[in-house]
C-alpha atoms as a PDB file:
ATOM      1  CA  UNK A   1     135.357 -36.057 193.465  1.00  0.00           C
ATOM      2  CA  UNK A   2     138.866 -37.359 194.394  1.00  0.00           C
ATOM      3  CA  UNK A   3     140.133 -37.017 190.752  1.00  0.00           C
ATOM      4  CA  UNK A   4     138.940 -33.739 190.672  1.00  0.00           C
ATOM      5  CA  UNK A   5     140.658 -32.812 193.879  1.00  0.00           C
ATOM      6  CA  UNK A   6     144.000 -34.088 193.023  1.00  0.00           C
ATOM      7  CA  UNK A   7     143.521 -32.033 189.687  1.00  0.00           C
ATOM      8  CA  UNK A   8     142.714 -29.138 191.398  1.00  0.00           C
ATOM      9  CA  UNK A   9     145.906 -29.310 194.245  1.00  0.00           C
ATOM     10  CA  UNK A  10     148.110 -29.850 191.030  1.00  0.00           C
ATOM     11  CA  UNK A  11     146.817 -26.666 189.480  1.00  0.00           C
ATOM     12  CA  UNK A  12     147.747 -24.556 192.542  1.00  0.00           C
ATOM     13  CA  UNK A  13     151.561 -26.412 192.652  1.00  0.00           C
ATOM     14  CA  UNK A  14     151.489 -25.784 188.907  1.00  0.00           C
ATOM     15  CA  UNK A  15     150.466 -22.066 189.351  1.00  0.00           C
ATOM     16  CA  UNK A  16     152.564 -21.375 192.084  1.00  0.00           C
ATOM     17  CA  UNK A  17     156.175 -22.929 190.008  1.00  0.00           C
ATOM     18  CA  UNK A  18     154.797 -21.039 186.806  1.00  0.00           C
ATOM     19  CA  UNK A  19     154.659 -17.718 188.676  1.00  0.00           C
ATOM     20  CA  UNK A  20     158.270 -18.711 190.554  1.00  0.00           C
ATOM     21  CA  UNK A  21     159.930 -19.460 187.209  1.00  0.00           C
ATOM     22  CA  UNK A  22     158.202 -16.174 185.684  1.00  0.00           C
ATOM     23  CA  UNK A  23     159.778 -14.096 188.457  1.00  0.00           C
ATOM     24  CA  UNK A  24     162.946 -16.159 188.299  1.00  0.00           C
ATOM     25  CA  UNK A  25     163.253 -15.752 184.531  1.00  0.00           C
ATOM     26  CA  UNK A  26     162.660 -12.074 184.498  1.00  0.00           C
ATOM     27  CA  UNK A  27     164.748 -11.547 187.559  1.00  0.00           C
ATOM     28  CA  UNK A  28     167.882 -12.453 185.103  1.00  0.00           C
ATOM     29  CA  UNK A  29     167.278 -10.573 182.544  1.00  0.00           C
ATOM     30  CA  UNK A  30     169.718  -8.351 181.412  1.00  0.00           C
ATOM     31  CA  UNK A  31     169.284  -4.020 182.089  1.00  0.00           C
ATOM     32  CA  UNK A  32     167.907  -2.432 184.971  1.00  0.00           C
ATOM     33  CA  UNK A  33     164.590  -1.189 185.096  1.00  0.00           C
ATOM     34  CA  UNK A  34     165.231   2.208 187.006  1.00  0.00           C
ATOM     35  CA  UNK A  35     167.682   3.112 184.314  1.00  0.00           C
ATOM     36  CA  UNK A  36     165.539   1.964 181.792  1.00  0.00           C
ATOM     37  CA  UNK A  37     162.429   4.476 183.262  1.00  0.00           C
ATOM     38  CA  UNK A  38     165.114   6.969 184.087  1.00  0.00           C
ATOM     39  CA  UNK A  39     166.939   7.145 180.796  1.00  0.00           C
ATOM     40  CA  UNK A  40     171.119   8.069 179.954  1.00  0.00           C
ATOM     41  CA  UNK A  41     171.351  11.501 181.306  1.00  0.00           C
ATOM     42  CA  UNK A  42     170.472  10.519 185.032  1.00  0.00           C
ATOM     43  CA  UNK A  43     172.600  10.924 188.231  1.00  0.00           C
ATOM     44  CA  UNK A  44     173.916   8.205 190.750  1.00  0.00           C
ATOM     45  CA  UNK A  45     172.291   9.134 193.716  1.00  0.00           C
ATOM     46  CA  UNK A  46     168.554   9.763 191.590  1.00  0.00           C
ATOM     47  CA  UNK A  47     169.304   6.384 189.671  1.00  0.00           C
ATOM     48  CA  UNK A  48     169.653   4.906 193.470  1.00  0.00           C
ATOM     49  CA  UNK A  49     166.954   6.287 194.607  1.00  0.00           C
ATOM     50  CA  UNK A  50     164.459   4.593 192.528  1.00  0.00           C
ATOM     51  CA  UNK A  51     165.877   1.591 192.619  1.00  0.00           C
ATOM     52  CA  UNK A  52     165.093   2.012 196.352  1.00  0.00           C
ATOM     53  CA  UNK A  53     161.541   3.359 195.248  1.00  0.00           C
ATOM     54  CA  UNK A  54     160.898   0.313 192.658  1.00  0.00           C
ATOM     55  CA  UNK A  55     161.977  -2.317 195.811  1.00  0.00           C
ATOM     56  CA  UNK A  56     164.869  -3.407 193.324  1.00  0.00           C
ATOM     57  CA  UNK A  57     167.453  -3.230 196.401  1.00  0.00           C
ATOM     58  CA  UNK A  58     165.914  -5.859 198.231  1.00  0.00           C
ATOM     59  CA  UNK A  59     166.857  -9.600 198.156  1.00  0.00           C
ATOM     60  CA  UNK A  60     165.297 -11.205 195.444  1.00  0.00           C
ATOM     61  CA  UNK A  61     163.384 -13.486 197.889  1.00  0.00           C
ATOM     62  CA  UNK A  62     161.641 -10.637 199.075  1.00  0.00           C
ATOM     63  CA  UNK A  63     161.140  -9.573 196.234  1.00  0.00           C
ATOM     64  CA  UNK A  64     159.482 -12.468 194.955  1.00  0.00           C
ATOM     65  CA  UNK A  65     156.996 -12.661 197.983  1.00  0.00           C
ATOM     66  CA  UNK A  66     156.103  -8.992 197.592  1.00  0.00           C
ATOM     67  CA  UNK A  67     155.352  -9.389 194.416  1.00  0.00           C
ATOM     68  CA  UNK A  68     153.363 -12.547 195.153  1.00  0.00           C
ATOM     69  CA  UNK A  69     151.468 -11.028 198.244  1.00  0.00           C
ATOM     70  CA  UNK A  70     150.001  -8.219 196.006  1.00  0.00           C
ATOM     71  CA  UNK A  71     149.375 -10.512 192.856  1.00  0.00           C
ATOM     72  CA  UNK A  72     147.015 -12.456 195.267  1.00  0.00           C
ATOM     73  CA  UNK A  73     145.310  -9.336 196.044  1.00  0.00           C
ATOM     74  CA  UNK A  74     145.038  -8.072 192.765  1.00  0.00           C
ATOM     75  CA  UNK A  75     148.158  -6.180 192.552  1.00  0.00           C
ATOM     76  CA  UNK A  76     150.838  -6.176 190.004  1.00  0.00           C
ATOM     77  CA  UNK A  77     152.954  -3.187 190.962  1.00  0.00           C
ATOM     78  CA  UNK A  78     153.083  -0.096 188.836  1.00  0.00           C
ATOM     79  CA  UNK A  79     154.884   0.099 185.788  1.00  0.00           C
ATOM     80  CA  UNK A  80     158.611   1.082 185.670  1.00  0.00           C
ATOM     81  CA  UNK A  81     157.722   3.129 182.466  1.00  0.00           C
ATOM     82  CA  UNK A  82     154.166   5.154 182.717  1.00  0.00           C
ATOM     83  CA  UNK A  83     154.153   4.558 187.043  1.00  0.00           C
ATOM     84  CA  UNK A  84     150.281   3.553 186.171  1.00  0.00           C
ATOM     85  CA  UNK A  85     148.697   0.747 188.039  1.00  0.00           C
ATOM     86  CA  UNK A  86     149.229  -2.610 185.865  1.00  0.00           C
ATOM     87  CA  UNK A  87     146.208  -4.847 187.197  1.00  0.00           C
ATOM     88  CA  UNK A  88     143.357  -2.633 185.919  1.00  0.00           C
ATOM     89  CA  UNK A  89     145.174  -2.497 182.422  1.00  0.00           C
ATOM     90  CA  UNK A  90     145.148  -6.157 182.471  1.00  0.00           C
ATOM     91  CA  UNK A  91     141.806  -6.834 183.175  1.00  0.00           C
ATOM     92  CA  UNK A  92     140.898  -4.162 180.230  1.00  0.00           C
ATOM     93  CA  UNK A  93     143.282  -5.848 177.513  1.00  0.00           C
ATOM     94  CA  UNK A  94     142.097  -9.658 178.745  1.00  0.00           C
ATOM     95  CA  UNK A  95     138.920  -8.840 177.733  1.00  0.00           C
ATOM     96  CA  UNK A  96     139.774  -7.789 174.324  1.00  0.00           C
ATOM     97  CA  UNK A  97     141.691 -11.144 174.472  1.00  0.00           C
ATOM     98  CA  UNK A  98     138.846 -13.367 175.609  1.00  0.00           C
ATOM     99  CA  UNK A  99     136.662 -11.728 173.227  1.00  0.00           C
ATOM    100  CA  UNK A 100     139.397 -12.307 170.471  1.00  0.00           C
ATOM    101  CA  UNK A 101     140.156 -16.223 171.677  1.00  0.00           C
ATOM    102  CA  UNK A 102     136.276 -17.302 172.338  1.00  0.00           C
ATOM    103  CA  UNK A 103     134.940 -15.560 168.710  1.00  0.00           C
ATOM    104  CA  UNK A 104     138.205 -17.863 167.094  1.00  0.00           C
ATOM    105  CA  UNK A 105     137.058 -21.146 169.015  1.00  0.00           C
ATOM    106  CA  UNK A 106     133.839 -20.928 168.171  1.00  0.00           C
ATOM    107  CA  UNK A 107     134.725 -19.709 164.483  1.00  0.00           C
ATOM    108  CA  UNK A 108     137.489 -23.218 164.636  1.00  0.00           C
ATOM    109  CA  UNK A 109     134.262 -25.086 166.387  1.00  0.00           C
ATOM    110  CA  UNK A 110     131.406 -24.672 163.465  1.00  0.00           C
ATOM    111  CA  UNK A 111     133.751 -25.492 160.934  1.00  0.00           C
ATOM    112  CA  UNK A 112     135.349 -28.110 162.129  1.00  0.00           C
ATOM    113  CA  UNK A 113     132.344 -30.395 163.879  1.00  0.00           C
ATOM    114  CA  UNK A 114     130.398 -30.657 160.650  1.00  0.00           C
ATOM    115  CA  UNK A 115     133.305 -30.708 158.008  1.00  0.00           C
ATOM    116  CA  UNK A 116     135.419 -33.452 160.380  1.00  0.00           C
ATOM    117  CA  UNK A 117     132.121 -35.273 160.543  1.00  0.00           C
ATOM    118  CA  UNK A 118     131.382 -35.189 156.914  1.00  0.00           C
ATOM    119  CA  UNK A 119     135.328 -35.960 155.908  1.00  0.00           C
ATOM    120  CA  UNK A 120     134.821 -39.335 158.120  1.00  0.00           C
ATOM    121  CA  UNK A 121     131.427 -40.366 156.056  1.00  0.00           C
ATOM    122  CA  UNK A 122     132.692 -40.167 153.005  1.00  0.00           C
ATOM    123  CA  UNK A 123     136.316 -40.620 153.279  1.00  0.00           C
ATOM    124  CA  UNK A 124     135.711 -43.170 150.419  1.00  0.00           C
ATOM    125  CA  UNK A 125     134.449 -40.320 148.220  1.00  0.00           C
ATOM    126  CA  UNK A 126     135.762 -37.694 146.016  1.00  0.00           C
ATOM    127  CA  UNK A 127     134.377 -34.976 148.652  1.00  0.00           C
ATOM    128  CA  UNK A 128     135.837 -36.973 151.802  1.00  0.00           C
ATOM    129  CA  UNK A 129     139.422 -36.315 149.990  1.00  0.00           C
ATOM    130  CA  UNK A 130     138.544 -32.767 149.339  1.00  0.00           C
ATOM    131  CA  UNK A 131     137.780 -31.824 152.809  1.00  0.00           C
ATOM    132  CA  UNK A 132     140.853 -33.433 153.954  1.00  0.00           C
ATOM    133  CA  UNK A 133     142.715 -31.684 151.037  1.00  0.00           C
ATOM    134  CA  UNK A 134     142.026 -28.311 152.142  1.00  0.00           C
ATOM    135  CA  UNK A 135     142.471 -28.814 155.935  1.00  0.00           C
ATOM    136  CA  UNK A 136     145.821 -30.188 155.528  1.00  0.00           C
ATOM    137  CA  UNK A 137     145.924 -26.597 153.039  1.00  0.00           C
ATOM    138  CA  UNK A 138     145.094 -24.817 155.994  1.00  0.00           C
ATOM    139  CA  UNK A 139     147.262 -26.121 158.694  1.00  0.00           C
ATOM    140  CA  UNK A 140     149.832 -24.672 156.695  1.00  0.00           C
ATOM    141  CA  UNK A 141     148.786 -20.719 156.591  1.00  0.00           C
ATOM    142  CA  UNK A 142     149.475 -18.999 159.294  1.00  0.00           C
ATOM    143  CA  UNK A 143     147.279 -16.827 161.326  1.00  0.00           C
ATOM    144  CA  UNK A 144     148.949 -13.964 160.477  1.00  0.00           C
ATOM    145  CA  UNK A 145     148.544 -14.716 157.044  1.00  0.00           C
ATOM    146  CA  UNK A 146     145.537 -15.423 156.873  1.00  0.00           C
ATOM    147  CA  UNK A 147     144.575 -12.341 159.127  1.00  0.00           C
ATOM    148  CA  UNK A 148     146.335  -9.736 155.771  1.00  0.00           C
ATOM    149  CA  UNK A 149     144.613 -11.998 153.265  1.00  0.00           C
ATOM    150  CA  UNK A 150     141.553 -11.589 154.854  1.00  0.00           C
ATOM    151  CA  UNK A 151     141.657  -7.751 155.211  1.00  0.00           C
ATOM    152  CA  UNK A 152     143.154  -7.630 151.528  1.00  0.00           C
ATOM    153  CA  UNK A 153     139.642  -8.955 150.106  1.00  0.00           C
ATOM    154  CA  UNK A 154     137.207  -8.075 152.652  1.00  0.00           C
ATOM    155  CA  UNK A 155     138.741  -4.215 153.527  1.00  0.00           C
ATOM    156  CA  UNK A 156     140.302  -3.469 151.110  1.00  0.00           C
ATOM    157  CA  UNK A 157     138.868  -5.094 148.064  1.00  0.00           C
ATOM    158  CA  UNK A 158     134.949  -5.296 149.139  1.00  0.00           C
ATOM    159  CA  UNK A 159     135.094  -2.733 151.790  1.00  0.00           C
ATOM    160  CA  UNK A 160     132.782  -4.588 153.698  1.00  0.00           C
ATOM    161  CA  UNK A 161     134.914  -4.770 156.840  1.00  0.00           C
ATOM    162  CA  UNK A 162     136.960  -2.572 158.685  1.00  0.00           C
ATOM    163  CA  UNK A 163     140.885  -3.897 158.571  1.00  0.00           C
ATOM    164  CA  UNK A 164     141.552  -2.993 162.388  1.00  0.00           C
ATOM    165  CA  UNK A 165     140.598  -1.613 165.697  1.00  0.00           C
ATOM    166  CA  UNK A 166     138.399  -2.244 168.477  1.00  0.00           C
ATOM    167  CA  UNK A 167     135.107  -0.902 169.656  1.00  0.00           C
ATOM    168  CA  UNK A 168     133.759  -1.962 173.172  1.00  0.00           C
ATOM    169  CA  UNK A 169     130.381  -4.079 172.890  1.00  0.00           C
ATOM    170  CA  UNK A 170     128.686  -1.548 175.216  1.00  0.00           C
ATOM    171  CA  UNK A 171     129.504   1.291 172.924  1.00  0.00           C
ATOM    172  CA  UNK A 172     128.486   0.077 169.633  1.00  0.00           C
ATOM    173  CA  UNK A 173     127.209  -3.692 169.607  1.00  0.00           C
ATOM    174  CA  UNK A 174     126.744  -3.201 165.745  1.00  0.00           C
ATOM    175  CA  UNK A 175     130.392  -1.761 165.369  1.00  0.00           C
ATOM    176  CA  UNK A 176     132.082  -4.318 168.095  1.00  0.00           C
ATOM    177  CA  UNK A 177     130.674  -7.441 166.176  1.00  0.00           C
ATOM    178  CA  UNK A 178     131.984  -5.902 162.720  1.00  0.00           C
ATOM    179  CA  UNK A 179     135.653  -5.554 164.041  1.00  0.00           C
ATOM    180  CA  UNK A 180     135.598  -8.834 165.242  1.00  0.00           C
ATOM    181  CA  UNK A 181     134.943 -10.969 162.182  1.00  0.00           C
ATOM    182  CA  UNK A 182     138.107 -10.606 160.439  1.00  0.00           C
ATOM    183  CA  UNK A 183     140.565 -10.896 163.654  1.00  0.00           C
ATOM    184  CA  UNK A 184     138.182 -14.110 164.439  1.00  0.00           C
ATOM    185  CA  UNK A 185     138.263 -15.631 161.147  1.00  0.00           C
ATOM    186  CA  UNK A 186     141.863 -15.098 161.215  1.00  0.00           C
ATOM    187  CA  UNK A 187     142.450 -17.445 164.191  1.00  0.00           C
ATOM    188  CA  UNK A 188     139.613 -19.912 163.860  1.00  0.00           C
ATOM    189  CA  UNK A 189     140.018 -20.908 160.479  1.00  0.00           C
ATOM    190  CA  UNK A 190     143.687 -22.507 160.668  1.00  0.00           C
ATOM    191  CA  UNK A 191     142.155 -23.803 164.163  1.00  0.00           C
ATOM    192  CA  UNK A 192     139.253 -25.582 162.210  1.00  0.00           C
ATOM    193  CA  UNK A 193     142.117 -26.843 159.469  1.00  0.00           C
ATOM    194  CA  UNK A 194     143.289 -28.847 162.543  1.00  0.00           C
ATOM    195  CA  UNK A 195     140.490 -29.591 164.725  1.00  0.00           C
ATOM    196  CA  UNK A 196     139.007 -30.860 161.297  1.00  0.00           C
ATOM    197  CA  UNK A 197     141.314 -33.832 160.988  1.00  0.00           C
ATOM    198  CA  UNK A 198     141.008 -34.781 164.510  1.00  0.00           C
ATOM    199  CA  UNK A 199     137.164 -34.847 163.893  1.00  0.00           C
ATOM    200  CA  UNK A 200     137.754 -37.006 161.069  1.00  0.00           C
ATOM    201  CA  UNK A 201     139.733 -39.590 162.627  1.00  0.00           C
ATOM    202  CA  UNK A 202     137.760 -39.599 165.675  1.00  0.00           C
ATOM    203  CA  UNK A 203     134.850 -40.365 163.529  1.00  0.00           C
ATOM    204  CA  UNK A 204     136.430 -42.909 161.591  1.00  0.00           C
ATOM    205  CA  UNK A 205     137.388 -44.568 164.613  1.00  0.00           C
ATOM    206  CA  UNK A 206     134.206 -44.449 165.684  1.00  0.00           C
ATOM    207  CA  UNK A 207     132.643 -45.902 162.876  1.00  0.00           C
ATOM    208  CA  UNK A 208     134.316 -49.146 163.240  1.00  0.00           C
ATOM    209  CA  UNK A 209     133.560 -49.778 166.509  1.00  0.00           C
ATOM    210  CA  UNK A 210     131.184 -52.733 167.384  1.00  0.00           C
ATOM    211  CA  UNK A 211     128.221 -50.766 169.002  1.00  0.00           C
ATOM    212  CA  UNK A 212     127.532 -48.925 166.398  1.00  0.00           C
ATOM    213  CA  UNK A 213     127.474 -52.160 163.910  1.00  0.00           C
ATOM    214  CA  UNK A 214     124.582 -53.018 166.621  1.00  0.00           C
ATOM    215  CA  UNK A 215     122.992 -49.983 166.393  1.00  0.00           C
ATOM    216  CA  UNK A 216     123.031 -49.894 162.716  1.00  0.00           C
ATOM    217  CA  UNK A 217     121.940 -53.923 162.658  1.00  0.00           C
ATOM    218  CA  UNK A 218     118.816 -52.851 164.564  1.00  0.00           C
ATOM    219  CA  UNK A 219     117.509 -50.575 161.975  1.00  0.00           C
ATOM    220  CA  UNK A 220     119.120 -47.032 163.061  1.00  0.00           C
ATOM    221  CA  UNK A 221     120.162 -44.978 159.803  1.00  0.00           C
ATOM    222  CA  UNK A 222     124.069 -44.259 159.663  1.00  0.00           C
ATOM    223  CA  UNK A 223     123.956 -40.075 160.489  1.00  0.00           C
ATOM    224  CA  UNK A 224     121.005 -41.402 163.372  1.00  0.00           C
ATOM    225  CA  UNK A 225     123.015 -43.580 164.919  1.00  0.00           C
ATOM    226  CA  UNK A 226     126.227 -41.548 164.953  1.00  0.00           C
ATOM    227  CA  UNK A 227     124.485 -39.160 166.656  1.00  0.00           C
ATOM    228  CA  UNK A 228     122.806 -40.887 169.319  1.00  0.00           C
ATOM    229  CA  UNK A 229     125.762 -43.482 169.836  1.00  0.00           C
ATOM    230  CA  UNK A 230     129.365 -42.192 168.385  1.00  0.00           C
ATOM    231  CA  UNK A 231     129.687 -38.085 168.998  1.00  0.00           C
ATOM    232  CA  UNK A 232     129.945 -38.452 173.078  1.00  0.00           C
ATOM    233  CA  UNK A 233     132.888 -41.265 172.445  1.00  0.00           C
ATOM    234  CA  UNK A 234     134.302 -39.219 169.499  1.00  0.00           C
ATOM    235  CA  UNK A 235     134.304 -36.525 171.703  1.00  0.00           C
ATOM    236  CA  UNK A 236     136.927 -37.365 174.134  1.00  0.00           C
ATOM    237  CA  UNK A 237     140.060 -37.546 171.982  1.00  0.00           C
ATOM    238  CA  UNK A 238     138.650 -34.037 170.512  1.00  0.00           C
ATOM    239  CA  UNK A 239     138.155 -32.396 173.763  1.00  0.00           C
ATOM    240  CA  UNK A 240     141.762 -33.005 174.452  1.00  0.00           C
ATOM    241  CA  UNK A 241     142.819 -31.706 171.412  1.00  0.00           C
ATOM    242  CA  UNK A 242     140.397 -28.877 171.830  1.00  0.00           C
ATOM    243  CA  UNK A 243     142.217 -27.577 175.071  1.00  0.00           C
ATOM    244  CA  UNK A 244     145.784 -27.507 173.122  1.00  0.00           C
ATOM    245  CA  UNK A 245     143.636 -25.302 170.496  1.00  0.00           C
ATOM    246  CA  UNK A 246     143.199 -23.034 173.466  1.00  0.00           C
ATOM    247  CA  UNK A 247     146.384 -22.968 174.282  1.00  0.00           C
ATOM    248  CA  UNK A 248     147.661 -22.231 170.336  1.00  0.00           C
ATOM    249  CA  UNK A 249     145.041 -19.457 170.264  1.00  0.00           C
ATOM    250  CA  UNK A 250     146.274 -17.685 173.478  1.00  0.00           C
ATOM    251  CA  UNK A 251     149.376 -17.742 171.429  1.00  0.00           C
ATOM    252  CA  UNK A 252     147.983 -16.582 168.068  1.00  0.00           C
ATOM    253  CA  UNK A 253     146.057 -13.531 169.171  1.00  0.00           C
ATOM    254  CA  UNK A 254     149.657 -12.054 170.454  1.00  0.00           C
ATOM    255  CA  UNK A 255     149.883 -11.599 166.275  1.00  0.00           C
ATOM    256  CA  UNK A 256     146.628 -11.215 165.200  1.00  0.00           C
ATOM    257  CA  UNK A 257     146.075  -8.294 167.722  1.00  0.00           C
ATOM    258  CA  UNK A 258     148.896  -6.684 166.258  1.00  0.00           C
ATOM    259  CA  UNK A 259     147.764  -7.140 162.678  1.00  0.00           C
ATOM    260  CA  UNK A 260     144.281  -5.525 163.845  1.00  0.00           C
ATOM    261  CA  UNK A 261     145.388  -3.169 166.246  1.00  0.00           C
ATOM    262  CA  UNK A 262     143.364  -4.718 168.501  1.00  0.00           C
ATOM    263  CA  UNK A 263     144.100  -3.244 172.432  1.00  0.00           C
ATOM    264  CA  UNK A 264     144.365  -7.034 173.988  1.00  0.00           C
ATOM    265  CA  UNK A 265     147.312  -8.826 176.232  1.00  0.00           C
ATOM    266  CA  UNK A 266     149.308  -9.423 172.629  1.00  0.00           C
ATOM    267  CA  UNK A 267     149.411  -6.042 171.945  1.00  0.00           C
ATOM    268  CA  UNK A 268     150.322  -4.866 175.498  1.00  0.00           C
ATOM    269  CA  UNK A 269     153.297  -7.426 176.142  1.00  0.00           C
ATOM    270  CA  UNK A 270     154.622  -6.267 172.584  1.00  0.00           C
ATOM    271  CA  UNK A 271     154.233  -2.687 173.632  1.00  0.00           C
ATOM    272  CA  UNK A 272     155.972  -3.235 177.209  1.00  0.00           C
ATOM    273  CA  UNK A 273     159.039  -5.738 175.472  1.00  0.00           C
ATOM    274  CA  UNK A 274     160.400  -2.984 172.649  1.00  0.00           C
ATOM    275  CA  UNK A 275     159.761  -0.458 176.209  1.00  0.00           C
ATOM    276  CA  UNK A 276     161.605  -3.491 178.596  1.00  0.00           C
ATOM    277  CA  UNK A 277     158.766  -2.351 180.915  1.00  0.00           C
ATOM    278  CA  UNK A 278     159.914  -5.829 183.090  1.00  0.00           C
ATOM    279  CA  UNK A 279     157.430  -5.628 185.432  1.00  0.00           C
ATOM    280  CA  UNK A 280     154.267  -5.358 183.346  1.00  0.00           C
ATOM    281  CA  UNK A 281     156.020  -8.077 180.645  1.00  0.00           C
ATOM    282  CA  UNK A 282     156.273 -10.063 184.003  1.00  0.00           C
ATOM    283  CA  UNK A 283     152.539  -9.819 184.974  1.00  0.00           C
ATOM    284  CA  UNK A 284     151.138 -10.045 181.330  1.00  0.00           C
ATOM    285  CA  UNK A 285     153.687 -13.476 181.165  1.00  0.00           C
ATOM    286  CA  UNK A 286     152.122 -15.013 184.483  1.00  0.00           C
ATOM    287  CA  UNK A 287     148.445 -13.750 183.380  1.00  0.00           C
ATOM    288  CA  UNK A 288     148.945 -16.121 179.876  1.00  0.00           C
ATOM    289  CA  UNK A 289     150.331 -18.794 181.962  1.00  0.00           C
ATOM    290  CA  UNK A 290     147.507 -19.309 183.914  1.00  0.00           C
ATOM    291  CA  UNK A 291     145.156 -18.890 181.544  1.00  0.00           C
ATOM    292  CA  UNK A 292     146.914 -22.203 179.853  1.00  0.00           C
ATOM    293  CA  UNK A 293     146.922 -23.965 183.455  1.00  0.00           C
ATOM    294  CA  UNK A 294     143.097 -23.090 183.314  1.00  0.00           C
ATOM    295  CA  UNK A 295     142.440 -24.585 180.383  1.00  0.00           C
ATOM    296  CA  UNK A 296     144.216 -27.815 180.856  1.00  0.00           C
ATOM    297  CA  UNK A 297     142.690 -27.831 183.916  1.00  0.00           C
ATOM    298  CA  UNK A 298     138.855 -27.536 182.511  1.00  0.00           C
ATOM    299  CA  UNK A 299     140.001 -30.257 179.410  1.00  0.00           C
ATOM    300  CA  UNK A 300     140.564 -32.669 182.561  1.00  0.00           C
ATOM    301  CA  UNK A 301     137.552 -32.057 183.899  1.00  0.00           C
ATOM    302  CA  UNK A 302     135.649 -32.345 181.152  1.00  0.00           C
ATOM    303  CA  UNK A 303     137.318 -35.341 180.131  1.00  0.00           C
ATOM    304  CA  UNK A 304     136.500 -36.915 182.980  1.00  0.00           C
ATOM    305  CA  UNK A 305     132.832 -35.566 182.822  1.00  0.00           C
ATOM    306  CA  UNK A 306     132.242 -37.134 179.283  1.00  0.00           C
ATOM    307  CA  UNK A 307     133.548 -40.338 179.705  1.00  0.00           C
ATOM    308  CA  UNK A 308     132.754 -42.116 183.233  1.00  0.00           C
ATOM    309  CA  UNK A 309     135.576 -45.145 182.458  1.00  0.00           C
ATOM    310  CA  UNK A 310     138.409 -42.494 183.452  1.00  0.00           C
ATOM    311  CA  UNK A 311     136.402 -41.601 186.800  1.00  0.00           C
ATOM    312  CA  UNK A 312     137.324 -45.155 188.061  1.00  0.00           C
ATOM    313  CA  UNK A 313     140.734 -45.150 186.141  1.00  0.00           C
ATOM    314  CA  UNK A 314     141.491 -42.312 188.301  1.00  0.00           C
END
């Protein structure tokens, strides 16, 4: 319970100096935001005016804490360039996100498990080098390209699956689990190329250890007694890879949404960047960021949870 305290207090401190460098780092920034939403052809006193209307003549202290005070509540301002509400149009592109990130991970997971699992076994085989072969292959494509090769042969080529856009699961489930192959395959297969060689040397490790000599001297089968007695300690090193996989796939579906035209956060911070809509870049920015902080956070946990030596280390 302690550890998990002191984990917790850290991830408020961390969340709170992520959101103060955010604001900090976008408070910098070159351009003004009222021009930008007011264009060339404005006047001094109109130009002034919104400045006064967008709270950009305040100290930046207060603007900080105002900005702060409504994030808590669910606010994020209004955007400098449309003047619509930003909070509800993040909660409507992280969904496409999640949906993206979670279909990827579990995509990277059911590769990856059995294929690390199988490249330990029989590293002394043919097929052991194989497996390894083509995940070190895949750690080299990027998602992106993977993502156009993908839609190349099955769009294009086979016509089995549409190359892009998004339909919301309560519309069409049919439709929604169609347009969410590709953009998934795209990020969880160059995931699974590198979760699959930490499997694999988790494994090994594994199988070298002295309790599962015993288990194996007391009649257990090899694939038996890995099972019962070598996937929960494998499993530690791979959960904390598994949360940096999380992290890599926040940052992959800013491209893959883009090669998809998928409507999630990537697409939305690209959109407000080429606009310099600050303000929603500066909410979408802070959004990703804790989303990372969360997922450390839960790998910590977790960690913790699966192997009871680091309860008393900690």
């Amino acid at each position: 319970m302690t550890a998990l305290l002191r984990r917790t207090a850290i991830l408020v401190v961390s969340v709170f100096v992520a959101s103060t460098i955010v604001f900090a780092f976008m408070a910098v920034l070159p351009g003004d935001p009222a021009q930008v939403a007011l264009g060339v052809n404005t006047t001094p006193e109109l130009l002034a005016r919104t400045r006064h209307d967008f709270g950009l003549d305040r100290p930046l202290v207060t603007q900080y804490l105002s900005w702060m005070g409504g994030v808590l509540h669910g606010d994020f301002g209004r955007s400098y360039v449309t003047g619509e509400a930003i909070g509800p149009q993040l909660v409507d592109r992280l969904g496409v996100t999640l949906w993206l990130v979670g279909a990827g991970m579990l995509v990277a997971l059911v590769l990856a498990i059995p294929f690390g699992t199988l490249a330990a076994t029989w590293h002394r085989r043919a097929s052991g080098a194989a497996i390894s072969g083509l995940s070190q292959l895949g750690v080299a494509v990027p998602a992106f390209l993977a993502g156009i090769l993908l839609v190349q042969v099955f769009a294009v080529q086979l016509r089995w699956l549409p190359s892009g856009g998004w339909t919301p699961p309560d519309q069409n489930a049919g439709e929604f689990v169609r347009g969410l192959i590709l953009p998934a395959l795209s990020l969880g297969i160059v995931q699974a190329a590198v979760l699959t060689r930490y499997v694999r040397s988790a494994v090994l490790d594994t199988l070298n250890q002295d309790y599962l000599r015993t288990a194996r001297s007391k009649g257990l089968r090899p694939y038996p007694a890995l099972l019962r007695h070598g996937l929960r300690n494998a499993a530690v090193p791979v959960v904390t890879v598994l949360g940096l996989q999380l992290t890599t796939l926040l940052i992959g579906a800013v491209v893959v949404e883009r090669v998809f035209v998928l409507p999630g956060l990537g697409s939305m911070l690209l959109d407000s960047v080429s606009s310099r809509d600050l303000l929603t870049v500066q909410g979408i920015v802070l959004v990703l960021v804790v989303a990372v902080l969360l997922v450390n956070y839960l790998v910590d946990v977790l960690y913790v949870v699966i192997d009871p030596r680091l309860r008393v280390r900690r």
